[in-house]
N, C-alpha and C. Protein backbone atom coordinates (compact mmCIF):
# COMPACT_ATOMS: atom_id res chain seq x y z
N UNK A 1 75.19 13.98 135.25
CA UNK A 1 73.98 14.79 135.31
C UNK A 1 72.76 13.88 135.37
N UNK A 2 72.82 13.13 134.49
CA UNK A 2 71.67 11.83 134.51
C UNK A 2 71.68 11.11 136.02
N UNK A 3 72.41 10.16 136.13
CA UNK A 3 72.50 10.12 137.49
C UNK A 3 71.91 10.84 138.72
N UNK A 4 72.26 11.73 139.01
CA UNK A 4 72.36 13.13 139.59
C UNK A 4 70.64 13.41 139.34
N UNK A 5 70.05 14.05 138.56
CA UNK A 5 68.30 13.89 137.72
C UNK A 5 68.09 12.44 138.08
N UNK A 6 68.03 11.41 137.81
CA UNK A 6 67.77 10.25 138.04
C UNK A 6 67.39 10.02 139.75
N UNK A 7 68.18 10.41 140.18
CA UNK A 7 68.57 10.18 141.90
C UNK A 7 67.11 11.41 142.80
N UNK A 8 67.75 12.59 142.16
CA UNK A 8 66.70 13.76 142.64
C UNK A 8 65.17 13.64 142.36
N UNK A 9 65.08 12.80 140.75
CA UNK A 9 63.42 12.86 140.31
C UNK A 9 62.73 11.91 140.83
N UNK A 10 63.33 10.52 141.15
CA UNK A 10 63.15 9.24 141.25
C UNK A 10 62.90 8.59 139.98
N UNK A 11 63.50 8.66 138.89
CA UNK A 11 63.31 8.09 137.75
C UNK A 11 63.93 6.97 137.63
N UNK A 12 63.75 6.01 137.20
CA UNK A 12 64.17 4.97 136.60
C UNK A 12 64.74 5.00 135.51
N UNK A 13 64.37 5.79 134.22
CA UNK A 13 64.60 6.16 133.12
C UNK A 13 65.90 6.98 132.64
N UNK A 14 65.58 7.81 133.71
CA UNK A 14 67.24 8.73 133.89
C UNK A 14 68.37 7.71 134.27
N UNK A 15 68.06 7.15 135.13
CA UNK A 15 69.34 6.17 135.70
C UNK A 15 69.93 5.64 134.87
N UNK A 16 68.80 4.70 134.45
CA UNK A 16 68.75 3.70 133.52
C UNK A 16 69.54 4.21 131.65
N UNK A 17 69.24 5.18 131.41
CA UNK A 17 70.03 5.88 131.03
C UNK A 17 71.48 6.49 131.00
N UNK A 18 71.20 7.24 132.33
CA UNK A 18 73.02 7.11 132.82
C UNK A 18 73.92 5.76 132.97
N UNK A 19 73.22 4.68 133.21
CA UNK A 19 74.19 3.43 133.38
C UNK A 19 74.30 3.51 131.41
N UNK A 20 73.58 3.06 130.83
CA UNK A 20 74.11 2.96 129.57
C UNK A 20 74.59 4.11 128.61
N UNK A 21 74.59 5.43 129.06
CA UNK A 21 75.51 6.15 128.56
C UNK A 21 76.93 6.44 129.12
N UNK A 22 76.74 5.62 130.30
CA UNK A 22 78.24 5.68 131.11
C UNK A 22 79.20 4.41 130.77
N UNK A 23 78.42 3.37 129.92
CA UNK A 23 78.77 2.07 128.98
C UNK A 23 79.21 2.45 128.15
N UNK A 24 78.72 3.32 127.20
CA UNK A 24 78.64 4.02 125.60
C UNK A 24 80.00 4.58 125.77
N UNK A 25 79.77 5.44 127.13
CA UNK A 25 81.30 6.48 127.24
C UNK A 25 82.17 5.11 127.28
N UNK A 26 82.32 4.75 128.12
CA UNK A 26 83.23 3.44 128.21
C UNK A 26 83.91 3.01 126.89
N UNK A 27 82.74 2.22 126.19
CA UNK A 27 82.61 1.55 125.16
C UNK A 27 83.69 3.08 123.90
N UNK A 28 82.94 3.96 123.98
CA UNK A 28 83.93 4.80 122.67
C UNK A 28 84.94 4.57 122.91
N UNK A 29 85.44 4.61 124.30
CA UNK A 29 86.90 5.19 124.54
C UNK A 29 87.67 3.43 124.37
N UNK A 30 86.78 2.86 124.83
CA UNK A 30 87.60 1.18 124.36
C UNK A 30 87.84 1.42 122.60
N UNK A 31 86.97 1.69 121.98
CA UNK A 31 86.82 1.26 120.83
C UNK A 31 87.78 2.32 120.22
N UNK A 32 88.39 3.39 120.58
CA UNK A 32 89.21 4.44 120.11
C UNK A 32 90.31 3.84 120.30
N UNK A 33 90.66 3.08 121.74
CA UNK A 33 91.98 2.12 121.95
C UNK A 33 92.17 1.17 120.91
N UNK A 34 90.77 0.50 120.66
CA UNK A 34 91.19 -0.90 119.63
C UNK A 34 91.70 -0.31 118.39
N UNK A 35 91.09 0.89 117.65
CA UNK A 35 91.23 1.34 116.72
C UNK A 35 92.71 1.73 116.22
N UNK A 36 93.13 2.46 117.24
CA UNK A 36 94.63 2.78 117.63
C UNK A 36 95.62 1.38 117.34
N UNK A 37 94.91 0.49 118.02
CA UNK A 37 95.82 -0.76 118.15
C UNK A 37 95.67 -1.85 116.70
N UNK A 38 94.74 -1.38 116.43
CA UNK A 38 94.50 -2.10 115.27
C UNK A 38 95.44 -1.92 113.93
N UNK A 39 95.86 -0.42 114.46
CA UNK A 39 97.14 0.13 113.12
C UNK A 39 98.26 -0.53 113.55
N UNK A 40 98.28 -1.16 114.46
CA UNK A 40 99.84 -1.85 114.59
C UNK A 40 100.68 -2.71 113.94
N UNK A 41 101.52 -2.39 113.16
CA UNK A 41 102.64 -3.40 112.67
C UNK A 41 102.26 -5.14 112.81
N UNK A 42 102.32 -6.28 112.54
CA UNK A 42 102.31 -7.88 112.57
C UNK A 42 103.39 -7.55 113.26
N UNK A 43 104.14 -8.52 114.17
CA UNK A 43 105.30 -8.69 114.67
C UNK A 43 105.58 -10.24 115.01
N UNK A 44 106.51 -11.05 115.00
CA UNK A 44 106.88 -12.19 115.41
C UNK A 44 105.98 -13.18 116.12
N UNK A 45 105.33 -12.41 116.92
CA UNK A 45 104.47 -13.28 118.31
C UNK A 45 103.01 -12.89 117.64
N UNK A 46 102.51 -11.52 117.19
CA UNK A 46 101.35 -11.24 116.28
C UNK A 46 101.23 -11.32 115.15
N UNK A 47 101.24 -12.29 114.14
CA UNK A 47 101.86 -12.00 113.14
C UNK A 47 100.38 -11.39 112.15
N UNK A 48 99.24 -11.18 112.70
CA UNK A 48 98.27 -10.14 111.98
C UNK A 48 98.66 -8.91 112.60
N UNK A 49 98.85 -8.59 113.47
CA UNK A 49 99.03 -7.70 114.22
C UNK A 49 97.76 -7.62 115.58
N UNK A 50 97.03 -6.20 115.37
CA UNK A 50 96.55 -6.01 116.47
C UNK A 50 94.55 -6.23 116.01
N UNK A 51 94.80 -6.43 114.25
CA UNK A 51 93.58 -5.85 113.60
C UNK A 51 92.07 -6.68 114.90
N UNK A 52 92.04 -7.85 114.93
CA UNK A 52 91.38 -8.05 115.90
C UNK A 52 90.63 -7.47 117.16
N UNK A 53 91.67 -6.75 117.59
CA UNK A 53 90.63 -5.64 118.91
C UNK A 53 89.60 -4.95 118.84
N UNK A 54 89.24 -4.66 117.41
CA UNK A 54 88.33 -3.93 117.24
C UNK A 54 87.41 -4.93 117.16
N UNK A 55 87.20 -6.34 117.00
CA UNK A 55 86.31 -6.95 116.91
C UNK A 55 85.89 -7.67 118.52
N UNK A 56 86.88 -7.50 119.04
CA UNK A 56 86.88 -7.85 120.40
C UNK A 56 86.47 -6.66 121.01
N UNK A 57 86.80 -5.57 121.44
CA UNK A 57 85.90 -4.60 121.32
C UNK A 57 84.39 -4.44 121.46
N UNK A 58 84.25 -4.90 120.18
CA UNK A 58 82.61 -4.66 120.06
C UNK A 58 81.88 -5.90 120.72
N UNK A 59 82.55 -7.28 120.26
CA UNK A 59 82.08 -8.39 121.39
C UNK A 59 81.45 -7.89 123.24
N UNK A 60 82.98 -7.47 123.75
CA UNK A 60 82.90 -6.95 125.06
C UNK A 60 81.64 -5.71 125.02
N UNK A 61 80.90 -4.56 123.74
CA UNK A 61 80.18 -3.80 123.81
C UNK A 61 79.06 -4.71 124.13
N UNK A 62 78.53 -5.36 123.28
CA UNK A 62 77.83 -5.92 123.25
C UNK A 62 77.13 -6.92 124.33
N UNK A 63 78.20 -7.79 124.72
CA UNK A 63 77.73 -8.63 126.59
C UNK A 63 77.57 -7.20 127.66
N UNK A 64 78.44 -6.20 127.60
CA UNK A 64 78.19 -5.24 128.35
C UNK A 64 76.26 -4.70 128.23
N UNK A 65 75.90 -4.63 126.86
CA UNK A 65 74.77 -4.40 127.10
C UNK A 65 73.60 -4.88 126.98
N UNK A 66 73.61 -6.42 127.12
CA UNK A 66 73.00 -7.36 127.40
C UNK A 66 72.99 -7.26 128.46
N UNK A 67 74.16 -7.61 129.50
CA UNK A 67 74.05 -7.13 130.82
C UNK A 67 73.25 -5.64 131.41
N UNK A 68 73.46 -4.38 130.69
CA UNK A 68 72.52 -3.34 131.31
C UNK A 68 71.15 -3.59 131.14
N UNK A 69 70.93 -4.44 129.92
CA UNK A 69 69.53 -4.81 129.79
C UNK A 69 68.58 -5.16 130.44
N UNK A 70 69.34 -6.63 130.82
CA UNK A 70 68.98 -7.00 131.76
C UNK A 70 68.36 -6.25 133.54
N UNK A 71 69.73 -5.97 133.95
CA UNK A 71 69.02 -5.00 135.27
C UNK A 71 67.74 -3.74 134.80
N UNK A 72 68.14 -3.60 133.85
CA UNK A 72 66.91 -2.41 133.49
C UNK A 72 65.52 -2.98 133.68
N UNK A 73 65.49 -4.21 132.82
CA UNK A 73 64.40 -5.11 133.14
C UNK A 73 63.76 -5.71 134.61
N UNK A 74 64.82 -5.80 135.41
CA UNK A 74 64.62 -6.47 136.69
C UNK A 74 64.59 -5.26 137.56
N UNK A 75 65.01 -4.12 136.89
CA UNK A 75 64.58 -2.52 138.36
C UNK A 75 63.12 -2.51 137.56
N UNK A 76 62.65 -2.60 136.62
CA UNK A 76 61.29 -2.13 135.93
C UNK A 76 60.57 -2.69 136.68
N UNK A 77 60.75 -4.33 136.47
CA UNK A 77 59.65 -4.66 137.13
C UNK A 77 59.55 -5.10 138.85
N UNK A 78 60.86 -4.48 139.32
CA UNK A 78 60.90 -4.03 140.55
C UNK A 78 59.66 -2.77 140.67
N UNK A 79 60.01 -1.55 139.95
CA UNK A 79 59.67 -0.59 140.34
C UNK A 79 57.47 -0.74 139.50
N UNK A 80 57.54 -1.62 139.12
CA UNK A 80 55.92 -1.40 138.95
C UNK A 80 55.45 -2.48 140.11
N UNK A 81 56.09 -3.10 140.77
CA UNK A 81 55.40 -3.48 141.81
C UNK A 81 55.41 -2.52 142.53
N UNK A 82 56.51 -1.74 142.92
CA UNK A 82 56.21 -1.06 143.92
C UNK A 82 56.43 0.57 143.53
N UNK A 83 55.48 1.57 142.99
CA UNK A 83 55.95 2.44 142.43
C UNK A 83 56.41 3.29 143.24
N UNK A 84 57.33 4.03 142.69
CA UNK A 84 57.45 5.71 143.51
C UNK A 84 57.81 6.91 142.73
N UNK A 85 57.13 7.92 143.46
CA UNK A 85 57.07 9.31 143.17
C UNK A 85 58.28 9.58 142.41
N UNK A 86 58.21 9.90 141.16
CA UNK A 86 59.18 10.68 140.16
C UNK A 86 58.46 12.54 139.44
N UNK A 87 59.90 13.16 139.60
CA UNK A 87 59.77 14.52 139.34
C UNK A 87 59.53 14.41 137.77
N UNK A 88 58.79 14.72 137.07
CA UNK A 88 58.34 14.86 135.64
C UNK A 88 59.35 16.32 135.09
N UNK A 89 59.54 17.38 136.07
CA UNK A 89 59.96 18.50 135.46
C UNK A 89 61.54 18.12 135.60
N UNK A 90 61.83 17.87 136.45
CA UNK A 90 63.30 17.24 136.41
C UNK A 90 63.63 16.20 135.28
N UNK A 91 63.20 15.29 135.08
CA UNK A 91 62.77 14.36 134.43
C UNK A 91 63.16 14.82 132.94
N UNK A 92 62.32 15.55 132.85
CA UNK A 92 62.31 16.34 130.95
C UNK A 92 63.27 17.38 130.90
N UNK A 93 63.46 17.94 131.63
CA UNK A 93 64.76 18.84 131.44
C UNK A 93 66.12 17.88 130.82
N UNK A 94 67.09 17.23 132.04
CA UNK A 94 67.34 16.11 131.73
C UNK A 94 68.01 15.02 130.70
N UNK A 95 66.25 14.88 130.49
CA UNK A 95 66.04 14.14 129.26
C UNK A 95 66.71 14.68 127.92
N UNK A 96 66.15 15.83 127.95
CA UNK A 96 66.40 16.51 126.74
C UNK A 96 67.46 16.71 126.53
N UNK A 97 68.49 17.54 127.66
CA UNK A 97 69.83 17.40 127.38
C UNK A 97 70.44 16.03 126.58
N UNK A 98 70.01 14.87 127.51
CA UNK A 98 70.46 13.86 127.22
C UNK A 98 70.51 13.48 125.56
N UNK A 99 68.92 14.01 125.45
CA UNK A 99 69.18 13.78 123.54
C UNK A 99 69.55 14.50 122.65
N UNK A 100 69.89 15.64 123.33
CA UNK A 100 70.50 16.82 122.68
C UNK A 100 72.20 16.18 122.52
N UNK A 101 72.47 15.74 123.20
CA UNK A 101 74.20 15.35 123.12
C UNK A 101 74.27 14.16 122.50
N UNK A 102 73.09 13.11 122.71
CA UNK A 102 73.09 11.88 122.02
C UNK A 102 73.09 12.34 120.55
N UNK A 103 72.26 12.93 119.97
CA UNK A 103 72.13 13.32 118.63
C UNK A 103 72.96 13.64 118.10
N UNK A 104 73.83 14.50 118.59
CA UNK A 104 75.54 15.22 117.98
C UNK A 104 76.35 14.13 118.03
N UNK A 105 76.19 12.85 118.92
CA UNK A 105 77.42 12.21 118.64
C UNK A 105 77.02 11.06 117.93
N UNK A 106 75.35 10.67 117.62
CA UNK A 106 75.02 9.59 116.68
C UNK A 106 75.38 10.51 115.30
N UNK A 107 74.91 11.86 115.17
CA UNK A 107 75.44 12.43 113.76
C UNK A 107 76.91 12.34 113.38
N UNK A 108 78.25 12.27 114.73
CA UNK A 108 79.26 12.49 114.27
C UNK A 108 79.54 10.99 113.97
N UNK A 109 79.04 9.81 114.34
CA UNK A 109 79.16 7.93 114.13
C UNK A 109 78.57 7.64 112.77
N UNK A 110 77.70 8.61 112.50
CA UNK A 110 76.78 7.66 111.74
C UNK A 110 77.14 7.40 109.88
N UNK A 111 77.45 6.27 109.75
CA UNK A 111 77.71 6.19 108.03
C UNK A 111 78.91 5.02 107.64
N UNK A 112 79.79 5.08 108.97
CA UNK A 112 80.93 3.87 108.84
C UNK A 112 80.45 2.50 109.10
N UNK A 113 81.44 2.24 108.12
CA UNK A 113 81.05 0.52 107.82
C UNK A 113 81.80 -0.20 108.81
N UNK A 114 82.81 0.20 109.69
CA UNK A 114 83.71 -0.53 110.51
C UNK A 114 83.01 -0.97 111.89
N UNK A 115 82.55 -2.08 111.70
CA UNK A 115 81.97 -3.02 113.01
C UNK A 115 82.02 -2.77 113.93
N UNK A 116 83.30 -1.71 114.78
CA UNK A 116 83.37 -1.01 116.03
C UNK A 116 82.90 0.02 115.89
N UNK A 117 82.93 0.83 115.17
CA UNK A 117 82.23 2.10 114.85
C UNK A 117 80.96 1.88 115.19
N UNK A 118 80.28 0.85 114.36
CA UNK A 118 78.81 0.44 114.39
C UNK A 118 78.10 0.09 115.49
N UNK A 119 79.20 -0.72 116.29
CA UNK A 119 78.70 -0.97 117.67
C UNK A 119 78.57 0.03 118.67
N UNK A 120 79.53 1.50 118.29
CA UNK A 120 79.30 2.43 119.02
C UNK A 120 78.44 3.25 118.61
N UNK A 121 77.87 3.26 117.16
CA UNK A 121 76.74 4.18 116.77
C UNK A 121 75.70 3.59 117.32
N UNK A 122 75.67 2.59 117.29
CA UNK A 122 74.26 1.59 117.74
C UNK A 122 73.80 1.90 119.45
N UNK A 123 75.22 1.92 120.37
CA UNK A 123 75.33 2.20 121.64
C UNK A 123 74.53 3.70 121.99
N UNK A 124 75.23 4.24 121.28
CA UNK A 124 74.43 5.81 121.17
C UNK A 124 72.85 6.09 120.68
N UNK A 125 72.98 5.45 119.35
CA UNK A 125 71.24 5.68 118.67
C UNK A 125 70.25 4.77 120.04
N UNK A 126 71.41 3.60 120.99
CA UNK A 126 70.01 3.23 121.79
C UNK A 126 70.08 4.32 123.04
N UNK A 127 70.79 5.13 123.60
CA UNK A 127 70.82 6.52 124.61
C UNK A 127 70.06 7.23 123.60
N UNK A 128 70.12 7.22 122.71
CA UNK A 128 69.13 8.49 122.14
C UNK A 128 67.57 7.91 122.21
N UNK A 129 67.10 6.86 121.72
CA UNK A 129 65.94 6.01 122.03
C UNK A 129 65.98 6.07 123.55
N UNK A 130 66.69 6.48 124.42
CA UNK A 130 66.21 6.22 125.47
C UNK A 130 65.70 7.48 126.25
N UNK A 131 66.92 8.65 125.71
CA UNK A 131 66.21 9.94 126.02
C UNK A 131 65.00 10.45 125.25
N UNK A 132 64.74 9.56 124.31
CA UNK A 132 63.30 10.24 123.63
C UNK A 132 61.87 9.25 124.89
N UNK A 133 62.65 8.54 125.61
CA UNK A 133 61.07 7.58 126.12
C UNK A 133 61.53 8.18 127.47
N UNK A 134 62.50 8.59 127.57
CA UNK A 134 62.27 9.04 129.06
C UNK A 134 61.10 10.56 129.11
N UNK A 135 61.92 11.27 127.44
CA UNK A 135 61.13 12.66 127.46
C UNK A 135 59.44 12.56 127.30
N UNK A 136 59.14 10.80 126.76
CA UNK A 136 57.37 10.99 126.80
C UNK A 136 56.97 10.76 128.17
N UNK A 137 57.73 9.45 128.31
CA UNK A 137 57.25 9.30 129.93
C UNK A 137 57.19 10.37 131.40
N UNK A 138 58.53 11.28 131.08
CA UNK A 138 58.11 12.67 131.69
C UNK A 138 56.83 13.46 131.37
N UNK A 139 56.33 13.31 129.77
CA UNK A 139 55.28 14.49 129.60
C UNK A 139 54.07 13.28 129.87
N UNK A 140 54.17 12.36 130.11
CA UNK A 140 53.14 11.09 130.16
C UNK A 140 52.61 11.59 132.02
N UNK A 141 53.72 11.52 132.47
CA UNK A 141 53.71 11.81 134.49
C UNK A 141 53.01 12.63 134.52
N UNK A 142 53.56 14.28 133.71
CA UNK A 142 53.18 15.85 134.15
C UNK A 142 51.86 15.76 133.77
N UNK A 143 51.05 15.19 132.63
CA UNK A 143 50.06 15.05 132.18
C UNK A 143 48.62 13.82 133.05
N UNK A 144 49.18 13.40 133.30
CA UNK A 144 48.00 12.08 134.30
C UNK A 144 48.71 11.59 135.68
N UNK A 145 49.81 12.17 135.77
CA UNK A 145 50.00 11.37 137.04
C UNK A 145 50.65 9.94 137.16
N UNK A 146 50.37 9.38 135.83
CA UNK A 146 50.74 7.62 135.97
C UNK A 146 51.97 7.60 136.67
N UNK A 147 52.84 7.04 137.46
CA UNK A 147 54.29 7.09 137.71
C UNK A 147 54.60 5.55 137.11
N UNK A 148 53.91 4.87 136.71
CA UNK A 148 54.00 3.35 135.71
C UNK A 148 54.62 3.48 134.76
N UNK A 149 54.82 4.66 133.76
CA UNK A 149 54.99 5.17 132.88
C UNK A 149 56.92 4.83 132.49
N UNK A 150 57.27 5.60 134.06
CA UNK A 150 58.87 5.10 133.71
C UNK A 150 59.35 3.72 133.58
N UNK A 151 58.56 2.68 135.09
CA UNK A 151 59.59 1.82 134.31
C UNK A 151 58.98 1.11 133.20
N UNK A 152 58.00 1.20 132.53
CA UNK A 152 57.29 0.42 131.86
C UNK A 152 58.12 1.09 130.22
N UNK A 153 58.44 2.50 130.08
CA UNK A 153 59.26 2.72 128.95
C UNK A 153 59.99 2.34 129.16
N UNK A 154 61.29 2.12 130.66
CA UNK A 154 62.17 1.83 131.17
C UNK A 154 62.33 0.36 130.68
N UNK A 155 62.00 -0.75 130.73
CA UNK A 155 61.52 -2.06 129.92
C UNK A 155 61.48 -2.22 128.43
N UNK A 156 60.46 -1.63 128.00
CA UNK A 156 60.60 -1.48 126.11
C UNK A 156 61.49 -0.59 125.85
N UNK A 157 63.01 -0.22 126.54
CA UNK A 157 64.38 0.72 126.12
C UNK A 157 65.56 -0.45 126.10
N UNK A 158 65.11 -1.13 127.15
CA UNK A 158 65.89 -2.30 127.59
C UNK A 158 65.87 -3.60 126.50
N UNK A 159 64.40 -3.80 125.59
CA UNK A 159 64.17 -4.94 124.96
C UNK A 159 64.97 -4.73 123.66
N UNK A 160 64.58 -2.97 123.51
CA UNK A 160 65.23 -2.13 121.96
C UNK A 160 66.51 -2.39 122.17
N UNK A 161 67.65 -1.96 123.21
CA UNK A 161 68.61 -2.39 123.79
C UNK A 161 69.17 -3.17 123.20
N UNK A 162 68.73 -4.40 124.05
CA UNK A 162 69.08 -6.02 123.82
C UNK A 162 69.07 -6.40 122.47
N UNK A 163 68.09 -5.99 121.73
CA UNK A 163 67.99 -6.70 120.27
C UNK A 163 68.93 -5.76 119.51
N UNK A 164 69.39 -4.61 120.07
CA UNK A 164 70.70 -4.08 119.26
C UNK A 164 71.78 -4.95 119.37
N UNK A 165 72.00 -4.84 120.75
CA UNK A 165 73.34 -5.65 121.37
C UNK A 165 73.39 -6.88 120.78
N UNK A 166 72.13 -7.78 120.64
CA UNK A 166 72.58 -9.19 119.75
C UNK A 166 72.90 -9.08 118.70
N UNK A 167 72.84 -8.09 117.89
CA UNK A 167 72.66 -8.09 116.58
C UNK A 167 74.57 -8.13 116.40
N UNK A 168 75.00 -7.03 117.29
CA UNK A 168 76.06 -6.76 117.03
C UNK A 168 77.00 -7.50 117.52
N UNK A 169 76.50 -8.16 118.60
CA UNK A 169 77.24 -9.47 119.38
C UNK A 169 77.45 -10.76 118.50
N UNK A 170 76.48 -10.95 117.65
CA UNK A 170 76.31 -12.25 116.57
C UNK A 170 77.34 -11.81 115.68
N UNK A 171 77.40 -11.02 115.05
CA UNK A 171 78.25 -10.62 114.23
C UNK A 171 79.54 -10.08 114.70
N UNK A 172 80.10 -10.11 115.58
CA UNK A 172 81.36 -10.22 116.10
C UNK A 172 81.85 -11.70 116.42
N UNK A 173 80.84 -12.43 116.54
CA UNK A 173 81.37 -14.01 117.27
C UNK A 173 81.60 -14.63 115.99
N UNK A 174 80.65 -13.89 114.69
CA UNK A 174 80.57 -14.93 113.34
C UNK A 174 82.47 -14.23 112.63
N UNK A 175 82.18 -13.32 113.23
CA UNK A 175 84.04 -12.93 112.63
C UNK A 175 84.90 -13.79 113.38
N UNK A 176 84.95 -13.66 115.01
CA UNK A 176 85.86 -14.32 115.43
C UNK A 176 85.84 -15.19 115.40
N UNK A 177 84.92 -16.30 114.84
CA UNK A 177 84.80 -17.76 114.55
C UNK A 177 85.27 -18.02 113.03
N UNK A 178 85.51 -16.89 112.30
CA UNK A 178 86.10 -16.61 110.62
C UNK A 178 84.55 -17.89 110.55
N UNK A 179 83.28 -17.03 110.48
CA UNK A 179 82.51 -17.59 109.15
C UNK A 179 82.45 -17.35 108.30
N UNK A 180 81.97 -17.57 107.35
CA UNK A 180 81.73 -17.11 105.84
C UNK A 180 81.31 -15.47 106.20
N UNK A 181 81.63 -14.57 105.32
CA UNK A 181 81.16 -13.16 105.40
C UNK A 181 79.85 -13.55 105.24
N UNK A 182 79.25 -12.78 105.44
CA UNK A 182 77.69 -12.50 104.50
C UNK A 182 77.56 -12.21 103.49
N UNK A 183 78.45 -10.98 102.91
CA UNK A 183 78.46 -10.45 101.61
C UNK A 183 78.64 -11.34 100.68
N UNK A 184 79.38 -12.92 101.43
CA UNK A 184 80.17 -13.41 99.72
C UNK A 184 79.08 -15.02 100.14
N UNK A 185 79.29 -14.94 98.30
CA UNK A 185 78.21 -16.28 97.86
C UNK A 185 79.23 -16.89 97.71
N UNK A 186 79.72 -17.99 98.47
CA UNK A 186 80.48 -18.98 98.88
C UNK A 186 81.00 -20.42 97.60
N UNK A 187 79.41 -19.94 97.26
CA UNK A 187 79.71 -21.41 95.80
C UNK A 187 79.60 -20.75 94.66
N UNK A 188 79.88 -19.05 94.51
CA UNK A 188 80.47 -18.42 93.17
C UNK A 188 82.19 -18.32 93.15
């Protein structure tokens, strides 16, 4: 549907959106696999078993959305050099859906402590940050006209983005490197 709105309004925001909720979708359904796999038996050749995937998992979430970041950034400031006409009423319709479904599924993520979980609540709370800047930047258009508006929220969605994705990327590499937890004081 984003896509689809994205394509018809000329938004940037919508797109930009649909690529990272079409990650997110991705990303749950990986992270439902690792989870699955993570209950597996140690066996001869594994002898932890599978518990790892889930941390690998969220690694792969994470470069994945560094990478959307990125292009988001480089269509933005594609598209303020050269702007074009976006539908504002398309736009906010949309939008709203978009945060209407984001919201139900950051409420059904939100509270687990399990690092894949987190990386997928995080994936979602940033689609929901993104349908809330697409929905100003629509009432920003209908209201003055600016069409600057998308990719320029389109950009500060991408930076919010990124500084999720590291957060959660650092802390997957500090597991798979077995650093010290954080929680534990090392010289008690």
């Amino acid at each position: 549907i984003e896509v689809a709105g994205g394509y018809y309004s000329g938004s940037l925001s919508l797109i930009s959106d649909a690529g990272h909720m079409f990650i997110d979708a991705s990303a749950l359904l990986l992270s439902l696999a690792a989870i699955r796999a993570a209950r597996s038996l140690p066996t001869k050749e594994r002898t932890y078993g599978l518990h790892r995937a889930e941390i690998v998992v969220a690694f792969c979430n994470g470069l994945f959305l560094i990478i959307l970041s990125v292009w988001i950034l480089y269509e933005a400031s594609t598209r303020l050099s050269n702007p074009r006409p976006v539908d504002s009423t398309v736009m906010l319709m949309v939008a709203l859906a978009g945060l209407a479904a984001n919201a139900y599924i950051a409420y059904r993520l939100h509270g687990s402590r399990d690092l894949n979980i987190r990386s997928a609540f995080l994936h979602v709370v940033g689609d929901a940050l993104t349908s809330l800047a697409v929905i100003g930047a629509a009432v920003w258009i209908a209201v003055t006209g600016q069409m600057a508006a998308d990719p320029i929220l389109s950009g500060v969605i991408a930076i919010v983005i990124l500084i999720s994705a590291a957060r959660v990327l650092r802390e997957a590499v500090a597991i798979l490197l077995q650093f010290t937890p954080r929680d534990l004081d090392y010289d008690s």
